[in-house]
N, C-alpha and C. Protein backbone atom coordinates (compact mmCIF):
# COMPACT_ATOMS: atom_id res chain seq x y z
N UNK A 1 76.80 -84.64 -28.62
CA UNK A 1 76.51 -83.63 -29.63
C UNK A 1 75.54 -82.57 -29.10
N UNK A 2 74.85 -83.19 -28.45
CA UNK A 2 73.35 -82.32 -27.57
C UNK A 2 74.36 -80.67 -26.86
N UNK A 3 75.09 -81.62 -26.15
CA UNK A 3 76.17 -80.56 -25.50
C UNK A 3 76.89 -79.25 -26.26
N UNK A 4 77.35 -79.73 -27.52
CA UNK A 4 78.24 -79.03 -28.59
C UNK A 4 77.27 -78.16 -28.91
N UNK A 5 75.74 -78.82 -29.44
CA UNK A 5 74.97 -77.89 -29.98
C UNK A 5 74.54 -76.59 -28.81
N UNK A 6 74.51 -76.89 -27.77
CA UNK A 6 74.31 -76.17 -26.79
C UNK A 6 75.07 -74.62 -26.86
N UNK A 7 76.17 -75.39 -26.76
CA UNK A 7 77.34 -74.05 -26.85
C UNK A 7 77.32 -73.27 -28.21
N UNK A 8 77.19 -74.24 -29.26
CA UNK A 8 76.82 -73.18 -30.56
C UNK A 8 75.84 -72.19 -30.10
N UNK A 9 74.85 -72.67 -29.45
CA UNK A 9 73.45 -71.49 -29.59
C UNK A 9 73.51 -71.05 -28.43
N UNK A 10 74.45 -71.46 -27.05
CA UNK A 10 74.21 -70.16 -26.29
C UNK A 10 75.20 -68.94 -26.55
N UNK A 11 75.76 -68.76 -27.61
CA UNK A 11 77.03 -67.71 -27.65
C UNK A 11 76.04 -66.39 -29.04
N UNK A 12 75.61 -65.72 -28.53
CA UNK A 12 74.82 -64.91 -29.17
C UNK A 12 75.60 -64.61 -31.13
N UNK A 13 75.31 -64.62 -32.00
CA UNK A 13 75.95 -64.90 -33.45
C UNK A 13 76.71 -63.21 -33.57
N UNK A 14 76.25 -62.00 -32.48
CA UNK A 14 77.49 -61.11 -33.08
C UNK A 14 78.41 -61.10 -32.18
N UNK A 15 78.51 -61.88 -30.97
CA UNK A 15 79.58 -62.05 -30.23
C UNK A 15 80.61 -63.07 -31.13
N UNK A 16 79.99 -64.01 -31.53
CA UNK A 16 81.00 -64.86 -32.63
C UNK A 16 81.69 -63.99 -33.79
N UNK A 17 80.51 -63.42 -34.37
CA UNK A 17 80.91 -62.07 -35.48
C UNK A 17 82.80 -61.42 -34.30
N UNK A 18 82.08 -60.96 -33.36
CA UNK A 18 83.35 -59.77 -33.24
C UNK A 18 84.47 -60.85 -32.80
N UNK A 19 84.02 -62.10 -31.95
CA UNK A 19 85.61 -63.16 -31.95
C UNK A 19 86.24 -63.26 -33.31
N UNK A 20 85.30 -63.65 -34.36
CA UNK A 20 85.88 -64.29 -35.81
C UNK A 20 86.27 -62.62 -36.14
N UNK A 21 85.90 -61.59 -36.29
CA UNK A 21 86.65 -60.46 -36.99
C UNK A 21 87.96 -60.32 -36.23
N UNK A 22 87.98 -60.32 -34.58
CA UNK A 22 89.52 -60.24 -34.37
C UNK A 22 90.48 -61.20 -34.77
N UNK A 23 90.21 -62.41 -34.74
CA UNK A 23 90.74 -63.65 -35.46
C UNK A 23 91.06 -63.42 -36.96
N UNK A 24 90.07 -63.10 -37.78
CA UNK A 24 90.43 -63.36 -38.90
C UNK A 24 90.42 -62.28 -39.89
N UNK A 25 89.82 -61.04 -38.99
CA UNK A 25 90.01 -59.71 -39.77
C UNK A 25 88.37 -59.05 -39.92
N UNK A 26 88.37 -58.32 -40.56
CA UNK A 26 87.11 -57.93 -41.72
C UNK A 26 86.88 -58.48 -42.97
N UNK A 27 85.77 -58.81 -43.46
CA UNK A 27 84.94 -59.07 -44.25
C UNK A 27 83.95 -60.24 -44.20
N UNK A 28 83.52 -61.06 -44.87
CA UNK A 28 82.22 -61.57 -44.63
C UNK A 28 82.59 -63.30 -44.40
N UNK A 29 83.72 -63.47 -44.06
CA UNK A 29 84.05 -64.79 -43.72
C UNK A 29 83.79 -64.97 -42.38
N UNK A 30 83.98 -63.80 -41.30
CA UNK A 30 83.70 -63.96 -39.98
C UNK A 30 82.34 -63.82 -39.82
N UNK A 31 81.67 -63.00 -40.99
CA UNK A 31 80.12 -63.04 -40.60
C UNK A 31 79.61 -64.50 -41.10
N UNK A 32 79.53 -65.14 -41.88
CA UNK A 32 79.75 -66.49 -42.01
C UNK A 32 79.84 -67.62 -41.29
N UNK A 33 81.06 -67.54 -40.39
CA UNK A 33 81.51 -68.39 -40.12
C UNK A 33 80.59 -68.29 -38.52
N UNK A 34 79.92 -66.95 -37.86
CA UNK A 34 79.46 -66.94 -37.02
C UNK A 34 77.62 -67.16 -37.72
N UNK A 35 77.16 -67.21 -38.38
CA UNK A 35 75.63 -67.68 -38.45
C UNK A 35 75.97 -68.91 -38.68
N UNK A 36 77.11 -69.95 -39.42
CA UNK A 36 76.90 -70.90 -39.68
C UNK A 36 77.59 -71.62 -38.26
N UNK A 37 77.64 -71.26 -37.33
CA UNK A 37 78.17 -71.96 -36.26
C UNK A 37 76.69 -71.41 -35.45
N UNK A 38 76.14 -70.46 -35.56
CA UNK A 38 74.92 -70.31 -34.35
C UNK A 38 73.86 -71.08 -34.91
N UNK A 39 73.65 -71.32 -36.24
CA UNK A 39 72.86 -72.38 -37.17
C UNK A 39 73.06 -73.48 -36.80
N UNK A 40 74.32 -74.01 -36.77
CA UNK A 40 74.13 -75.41 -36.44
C UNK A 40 73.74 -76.06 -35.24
N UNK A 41 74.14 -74.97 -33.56
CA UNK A 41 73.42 -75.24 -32.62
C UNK A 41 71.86 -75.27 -33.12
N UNK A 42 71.68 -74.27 -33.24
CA UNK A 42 69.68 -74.11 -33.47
C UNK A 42 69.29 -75.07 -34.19
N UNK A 43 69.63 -75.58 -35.26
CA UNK A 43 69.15 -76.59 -36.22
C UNK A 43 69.94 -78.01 -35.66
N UNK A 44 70.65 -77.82 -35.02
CA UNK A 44 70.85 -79.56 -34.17
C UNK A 44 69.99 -79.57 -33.39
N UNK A 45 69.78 -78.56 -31.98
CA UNK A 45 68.64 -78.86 -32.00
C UNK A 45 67.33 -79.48 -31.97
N UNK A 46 66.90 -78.43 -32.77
CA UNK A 46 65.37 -78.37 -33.47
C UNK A 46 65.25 -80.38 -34.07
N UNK A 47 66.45 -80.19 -35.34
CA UNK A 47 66.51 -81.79 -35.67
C UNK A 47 66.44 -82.99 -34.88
N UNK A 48 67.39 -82.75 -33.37
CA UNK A 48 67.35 -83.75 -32.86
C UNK A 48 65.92 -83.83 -31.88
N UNK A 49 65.12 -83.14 -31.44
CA UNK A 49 63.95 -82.77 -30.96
C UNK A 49 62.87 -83.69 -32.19
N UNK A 50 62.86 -83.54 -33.54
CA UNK A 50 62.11 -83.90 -34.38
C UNK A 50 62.46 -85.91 -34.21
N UNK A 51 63.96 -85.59 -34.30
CA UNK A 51 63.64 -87.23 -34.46
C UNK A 51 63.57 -88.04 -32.91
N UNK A 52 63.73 -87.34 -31.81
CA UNK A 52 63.19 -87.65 -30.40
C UNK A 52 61.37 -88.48 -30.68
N UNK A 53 61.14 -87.59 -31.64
CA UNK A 53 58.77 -87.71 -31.75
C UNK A 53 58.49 -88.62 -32.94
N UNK A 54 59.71 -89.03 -33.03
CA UNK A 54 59.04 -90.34 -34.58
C UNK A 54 58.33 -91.35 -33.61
N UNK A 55 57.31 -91.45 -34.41
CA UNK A 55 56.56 -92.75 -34.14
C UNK A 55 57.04 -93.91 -34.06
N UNK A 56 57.38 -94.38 -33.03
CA UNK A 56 58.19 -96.01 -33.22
C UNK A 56 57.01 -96.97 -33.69
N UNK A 57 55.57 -96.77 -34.53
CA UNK A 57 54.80 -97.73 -34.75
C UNK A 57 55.13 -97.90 -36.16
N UNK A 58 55.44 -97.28 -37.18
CA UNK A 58 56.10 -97.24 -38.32
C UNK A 58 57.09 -97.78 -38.88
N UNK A 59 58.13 -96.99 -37.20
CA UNK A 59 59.62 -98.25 -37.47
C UNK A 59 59.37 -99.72 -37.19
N UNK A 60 58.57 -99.91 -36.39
CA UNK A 60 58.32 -101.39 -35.72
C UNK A 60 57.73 -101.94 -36.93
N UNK A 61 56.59 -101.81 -37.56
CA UNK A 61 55.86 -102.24 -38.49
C UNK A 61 57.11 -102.60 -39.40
N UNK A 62 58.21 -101.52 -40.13
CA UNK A 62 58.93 -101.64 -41.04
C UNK A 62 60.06 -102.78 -41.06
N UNK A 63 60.24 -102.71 -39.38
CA UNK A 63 61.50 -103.97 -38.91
C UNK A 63 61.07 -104.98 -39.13
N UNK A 64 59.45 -105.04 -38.69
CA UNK A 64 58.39 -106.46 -38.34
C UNK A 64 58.88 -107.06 -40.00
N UNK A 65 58.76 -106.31 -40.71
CA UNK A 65 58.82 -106.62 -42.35
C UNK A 65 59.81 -107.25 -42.68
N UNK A 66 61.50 -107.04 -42.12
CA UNK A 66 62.75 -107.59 -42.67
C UNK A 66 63.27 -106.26 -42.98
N UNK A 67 63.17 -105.12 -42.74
CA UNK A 67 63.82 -103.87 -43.05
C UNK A 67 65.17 -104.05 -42.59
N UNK A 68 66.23 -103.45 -43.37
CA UNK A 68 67.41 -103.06 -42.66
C UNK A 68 67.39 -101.69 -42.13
N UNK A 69 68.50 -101.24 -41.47
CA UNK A 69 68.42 -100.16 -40.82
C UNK A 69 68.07 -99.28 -41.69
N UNK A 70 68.73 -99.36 -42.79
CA UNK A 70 68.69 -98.15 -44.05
C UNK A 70 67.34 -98.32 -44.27
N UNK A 71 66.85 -99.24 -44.74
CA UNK A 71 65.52 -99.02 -45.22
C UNK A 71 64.56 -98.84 -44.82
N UNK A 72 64.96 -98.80 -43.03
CA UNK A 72 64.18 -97.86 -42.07
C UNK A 72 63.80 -96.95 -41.82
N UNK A 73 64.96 -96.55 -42.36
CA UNK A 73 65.36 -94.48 -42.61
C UNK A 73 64.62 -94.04 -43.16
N UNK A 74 64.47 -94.87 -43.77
CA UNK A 74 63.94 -94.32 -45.91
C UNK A 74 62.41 -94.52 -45.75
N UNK A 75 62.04 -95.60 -45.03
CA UNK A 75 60.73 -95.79 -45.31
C UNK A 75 59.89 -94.99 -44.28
N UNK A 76 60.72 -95.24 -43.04
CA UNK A 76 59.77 -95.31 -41.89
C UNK A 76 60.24 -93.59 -41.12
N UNK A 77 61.06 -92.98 -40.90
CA UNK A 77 61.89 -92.64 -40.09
C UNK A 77 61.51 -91.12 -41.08
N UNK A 78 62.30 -91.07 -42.28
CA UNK A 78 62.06 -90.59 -43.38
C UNK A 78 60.87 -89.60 -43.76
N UNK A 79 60.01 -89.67 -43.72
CA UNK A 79 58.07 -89.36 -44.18
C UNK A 79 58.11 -89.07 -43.15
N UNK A 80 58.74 -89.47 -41.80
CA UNK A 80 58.24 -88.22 -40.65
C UNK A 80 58.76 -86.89 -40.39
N UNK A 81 60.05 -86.79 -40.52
CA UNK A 81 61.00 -86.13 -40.02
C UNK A 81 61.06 -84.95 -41.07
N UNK A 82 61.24 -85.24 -42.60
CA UNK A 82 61.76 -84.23 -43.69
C UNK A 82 61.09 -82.60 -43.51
N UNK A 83 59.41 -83.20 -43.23
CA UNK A 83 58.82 -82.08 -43.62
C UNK A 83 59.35 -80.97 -42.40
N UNK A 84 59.91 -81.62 -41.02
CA UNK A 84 59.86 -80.66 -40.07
C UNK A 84 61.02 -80.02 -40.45
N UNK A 85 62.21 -80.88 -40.58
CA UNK A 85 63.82 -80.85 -41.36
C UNK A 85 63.27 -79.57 -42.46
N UNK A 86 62.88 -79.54 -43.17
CA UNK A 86 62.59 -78.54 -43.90
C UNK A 86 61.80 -76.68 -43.96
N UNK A 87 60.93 -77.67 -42.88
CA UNK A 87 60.37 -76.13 -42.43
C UNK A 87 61.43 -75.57 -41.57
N UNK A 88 62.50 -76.65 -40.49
CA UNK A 88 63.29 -75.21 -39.80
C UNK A 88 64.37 -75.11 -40.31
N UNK A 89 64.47 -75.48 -41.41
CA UNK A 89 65.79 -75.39 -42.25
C UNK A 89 65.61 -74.17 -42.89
N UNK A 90 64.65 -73.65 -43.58
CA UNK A 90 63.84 -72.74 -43.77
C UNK A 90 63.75 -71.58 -43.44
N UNK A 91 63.05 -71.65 -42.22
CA UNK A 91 63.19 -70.28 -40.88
C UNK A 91 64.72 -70.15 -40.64
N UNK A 92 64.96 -70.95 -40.77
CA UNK A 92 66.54 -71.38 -40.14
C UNK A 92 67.02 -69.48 -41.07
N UNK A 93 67.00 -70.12 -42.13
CA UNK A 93 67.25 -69.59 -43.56
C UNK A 93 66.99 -68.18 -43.60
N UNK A 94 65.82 -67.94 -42.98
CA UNK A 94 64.85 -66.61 -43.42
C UNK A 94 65.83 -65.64 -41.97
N UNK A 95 65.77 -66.25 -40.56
CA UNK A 95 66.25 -65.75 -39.52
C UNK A 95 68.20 -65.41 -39.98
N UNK A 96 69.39 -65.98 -40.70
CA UNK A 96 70.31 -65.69 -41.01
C UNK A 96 70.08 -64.52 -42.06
N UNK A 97 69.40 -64.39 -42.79
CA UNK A 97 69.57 -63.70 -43.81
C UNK A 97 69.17 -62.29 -42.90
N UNK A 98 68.52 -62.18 -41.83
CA UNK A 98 68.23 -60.63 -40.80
C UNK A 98 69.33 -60.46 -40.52
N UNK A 99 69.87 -61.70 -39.82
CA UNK A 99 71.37 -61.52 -39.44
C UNK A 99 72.43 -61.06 -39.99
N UNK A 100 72.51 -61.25 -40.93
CA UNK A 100 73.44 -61.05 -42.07
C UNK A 100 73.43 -59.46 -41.90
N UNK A 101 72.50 -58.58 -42.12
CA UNK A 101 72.15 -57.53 -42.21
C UNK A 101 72.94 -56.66 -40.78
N UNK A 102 72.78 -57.23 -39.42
CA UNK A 102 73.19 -56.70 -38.20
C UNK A 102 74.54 -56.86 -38.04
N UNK A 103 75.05 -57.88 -38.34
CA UNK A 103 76.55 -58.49 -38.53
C UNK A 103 77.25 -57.64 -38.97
N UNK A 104 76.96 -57.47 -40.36
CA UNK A 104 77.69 -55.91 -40.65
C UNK A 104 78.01 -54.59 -40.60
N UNK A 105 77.50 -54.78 -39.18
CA UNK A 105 77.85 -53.34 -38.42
C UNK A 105 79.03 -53.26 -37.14
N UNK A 106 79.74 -54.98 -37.04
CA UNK A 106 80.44 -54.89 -36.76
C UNK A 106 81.95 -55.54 -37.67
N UNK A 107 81.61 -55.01 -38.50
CA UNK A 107 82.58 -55.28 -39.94
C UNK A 107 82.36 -56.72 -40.27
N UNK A 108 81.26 -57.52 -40.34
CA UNK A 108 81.46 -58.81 -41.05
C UNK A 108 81.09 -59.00 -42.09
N UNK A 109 81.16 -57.64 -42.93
CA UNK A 109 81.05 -57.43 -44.23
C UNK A 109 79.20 -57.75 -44.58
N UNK A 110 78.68 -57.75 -45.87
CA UNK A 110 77.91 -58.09 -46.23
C UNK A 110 77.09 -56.57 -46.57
N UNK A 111 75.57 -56.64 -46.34
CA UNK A 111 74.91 -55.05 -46.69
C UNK A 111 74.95 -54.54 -45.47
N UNK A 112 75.29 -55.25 -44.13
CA UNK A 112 75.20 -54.43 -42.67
C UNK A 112 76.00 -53.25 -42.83
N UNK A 113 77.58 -54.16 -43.71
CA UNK A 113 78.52 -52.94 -43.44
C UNK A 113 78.37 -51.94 -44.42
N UNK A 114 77.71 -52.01 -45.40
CA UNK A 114 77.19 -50.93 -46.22
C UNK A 114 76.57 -50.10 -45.45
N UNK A 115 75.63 -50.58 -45.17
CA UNK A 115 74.06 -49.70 -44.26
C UNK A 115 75.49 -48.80 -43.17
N UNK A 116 76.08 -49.40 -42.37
CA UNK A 116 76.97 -48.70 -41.34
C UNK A 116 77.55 -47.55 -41.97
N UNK A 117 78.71 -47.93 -43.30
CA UNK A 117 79.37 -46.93 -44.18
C UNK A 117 78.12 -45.56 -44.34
N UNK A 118 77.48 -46.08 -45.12
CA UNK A 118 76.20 -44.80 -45.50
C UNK A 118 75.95 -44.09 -43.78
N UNK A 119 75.40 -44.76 -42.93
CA UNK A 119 75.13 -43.73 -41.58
C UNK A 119 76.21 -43.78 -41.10
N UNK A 120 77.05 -43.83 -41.12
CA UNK A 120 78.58 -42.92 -40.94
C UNK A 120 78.76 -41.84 -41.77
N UNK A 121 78.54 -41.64 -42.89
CA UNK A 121 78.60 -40.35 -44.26
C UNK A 121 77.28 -39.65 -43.99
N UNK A 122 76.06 -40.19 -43.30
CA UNK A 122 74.96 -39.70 -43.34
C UNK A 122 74.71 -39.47 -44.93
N UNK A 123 74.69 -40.05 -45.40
CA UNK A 123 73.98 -40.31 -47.06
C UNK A 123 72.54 -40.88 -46.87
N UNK A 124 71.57 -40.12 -46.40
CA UNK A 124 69.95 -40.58 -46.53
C UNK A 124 69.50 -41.63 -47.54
N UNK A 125 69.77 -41.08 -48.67
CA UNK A 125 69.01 -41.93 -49.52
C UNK A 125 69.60 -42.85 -49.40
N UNK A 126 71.28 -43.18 -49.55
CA UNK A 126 71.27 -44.78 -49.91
C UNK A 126 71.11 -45.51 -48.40
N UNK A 127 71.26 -44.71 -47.31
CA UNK A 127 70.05 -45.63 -46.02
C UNK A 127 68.91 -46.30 -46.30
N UNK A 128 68.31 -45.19 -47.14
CA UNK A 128 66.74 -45.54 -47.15
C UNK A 128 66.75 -46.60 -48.41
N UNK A 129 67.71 -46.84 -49.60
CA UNK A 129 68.00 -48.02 -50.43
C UNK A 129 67.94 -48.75 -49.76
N UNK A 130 69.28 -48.91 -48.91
CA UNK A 130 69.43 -49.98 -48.11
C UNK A 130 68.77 -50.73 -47.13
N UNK A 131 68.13 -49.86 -46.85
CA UNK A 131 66.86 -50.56 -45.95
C UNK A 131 65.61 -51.18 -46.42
N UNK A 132 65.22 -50.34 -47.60
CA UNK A 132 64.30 -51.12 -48.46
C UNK A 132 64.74 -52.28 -48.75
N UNK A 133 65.94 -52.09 -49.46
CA UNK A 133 66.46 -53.56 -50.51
C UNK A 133 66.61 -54.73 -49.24
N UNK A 134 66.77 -54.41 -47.65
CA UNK A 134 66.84 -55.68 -46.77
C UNK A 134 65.49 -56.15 -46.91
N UNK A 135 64.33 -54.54 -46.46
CA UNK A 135 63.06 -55.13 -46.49
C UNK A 135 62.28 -56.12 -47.30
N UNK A 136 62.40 -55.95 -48.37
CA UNK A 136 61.93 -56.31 -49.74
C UNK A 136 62.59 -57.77 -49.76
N UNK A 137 63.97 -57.80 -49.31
CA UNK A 137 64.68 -58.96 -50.05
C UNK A 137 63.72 -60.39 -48.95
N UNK A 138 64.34 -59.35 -47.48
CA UNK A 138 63.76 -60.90 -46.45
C UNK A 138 61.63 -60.60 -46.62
N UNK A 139 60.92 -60.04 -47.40
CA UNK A 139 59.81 -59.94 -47.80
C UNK A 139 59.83 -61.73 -48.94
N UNK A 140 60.68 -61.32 -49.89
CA UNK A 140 60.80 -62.14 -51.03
C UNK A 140 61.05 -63.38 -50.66
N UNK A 141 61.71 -63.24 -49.47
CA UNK A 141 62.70 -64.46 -49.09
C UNK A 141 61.39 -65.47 -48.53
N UNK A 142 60.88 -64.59 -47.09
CA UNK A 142 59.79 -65.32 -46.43
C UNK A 142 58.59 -65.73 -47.51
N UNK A 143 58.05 -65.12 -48.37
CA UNK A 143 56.96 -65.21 -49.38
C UNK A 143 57.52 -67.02 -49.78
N UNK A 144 58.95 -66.77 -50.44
CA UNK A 144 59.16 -67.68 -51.33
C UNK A 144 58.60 -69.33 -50.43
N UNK A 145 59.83 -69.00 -49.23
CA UNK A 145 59.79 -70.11 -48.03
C UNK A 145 58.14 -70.38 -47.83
N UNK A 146 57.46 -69.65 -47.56
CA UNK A 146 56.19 -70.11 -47.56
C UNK A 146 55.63 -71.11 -48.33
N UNK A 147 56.20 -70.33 -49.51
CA UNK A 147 55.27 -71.26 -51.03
C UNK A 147 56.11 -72.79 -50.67
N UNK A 148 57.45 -72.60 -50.43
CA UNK A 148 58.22 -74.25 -50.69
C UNK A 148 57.64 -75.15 -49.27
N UNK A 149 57.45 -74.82 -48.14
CA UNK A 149 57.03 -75.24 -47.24
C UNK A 149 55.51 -75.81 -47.76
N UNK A 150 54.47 -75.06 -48.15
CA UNK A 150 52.85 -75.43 -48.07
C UNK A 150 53.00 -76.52 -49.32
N UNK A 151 54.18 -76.24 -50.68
CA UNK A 151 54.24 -77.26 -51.68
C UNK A 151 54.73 -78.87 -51.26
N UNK A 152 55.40 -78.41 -50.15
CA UNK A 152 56.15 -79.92 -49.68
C UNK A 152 55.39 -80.38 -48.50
N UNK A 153 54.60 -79.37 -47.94
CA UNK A 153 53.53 -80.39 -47.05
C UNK A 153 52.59 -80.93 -47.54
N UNK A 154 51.89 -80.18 -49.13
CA UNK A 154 51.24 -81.16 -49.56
C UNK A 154 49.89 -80.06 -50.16
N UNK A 155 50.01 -78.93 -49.04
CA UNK A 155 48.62 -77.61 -49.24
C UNK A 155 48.41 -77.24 -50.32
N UNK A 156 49.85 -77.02 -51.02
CA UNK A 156 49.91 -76.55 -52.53
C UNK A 156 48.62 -77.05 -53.68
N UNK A 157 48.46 -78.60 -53.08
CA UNK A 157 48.19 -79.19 -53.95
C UNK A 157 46.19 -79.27 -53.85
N UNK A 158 46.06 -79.49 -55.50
CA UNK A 158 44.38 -79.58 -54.88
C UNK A 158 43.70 -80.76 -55.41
């Protein structure tokens, strides 16, 4: 799998964009189908890196107990891994949604290919919409991710 993930993430996500648009055309299925294939390299990964650093003193303690495998997961394995699983699930999250934006300048639909349409017509203002509404949105986006990250590590709390 180490291997597979490899190849997901060395193939840059708008080179996938322009394979999947000749394949399957224009609109936002090829932009899609290329973040969620450069995602899953990066986030295999990142994941398999996280569960490489579990503490085997946790699992051992939990086996020492009569644990089954499952309840290894759950107990021991589990409480280590989520919070990291979550934070780059996250970024993961915040980094596609930029993408999304560049993608559509080579027709994989979404607001890229808007933003493209408008500076093709040279229509200023709705550039300058469009650029706000990315700014603002991945603003909103990262803000939010912040708050769910510091609530699930625990900072939130007092």
């Amino acid at each position: 799998m180490r291997r597979i993930f490899e190849i997901f993430r060395a193939v840059p996500e708008l080179v996938y964009a322009l394979i999947f648009v000749f394949a399957f055309g224009l609109g936002a299925f090829p932009g899609m189908l290329a973040i969620a294939i450069h995602s899953a390299g990066a986030l295999g990964k990142l994941f398999a890196e996280v569960n490489e650093n579990v503490d085997t003193r946790s699992v051992e303690g939990v086996q020492s107990a009569g644990a089954s495998w499952w309840q290894t997961m759950v107990f021991a394995v589990s409480p280590q891994v989520m919070p990291n699983y979550v934070s780059y699930a996250l970024l993961r999250f915040e980094i596609n949604v930029r993408s999304a934006a560049v993608l559509g300048f080579v027709g994989a639909g979404g607001i890229g290919e808007e933003l493209l349409l408008a500076v093709r017509q040279f229509i200023y203002p709705e550039i300058s919409a469009i650029l706000l509404m990315i700014i603002v949105t991945v603003a909103v986006i990262d803000m939010v991710c912040e708050r769910l990250r510091s609530n699930l590590m625990g900072e939130g709390r007092q």
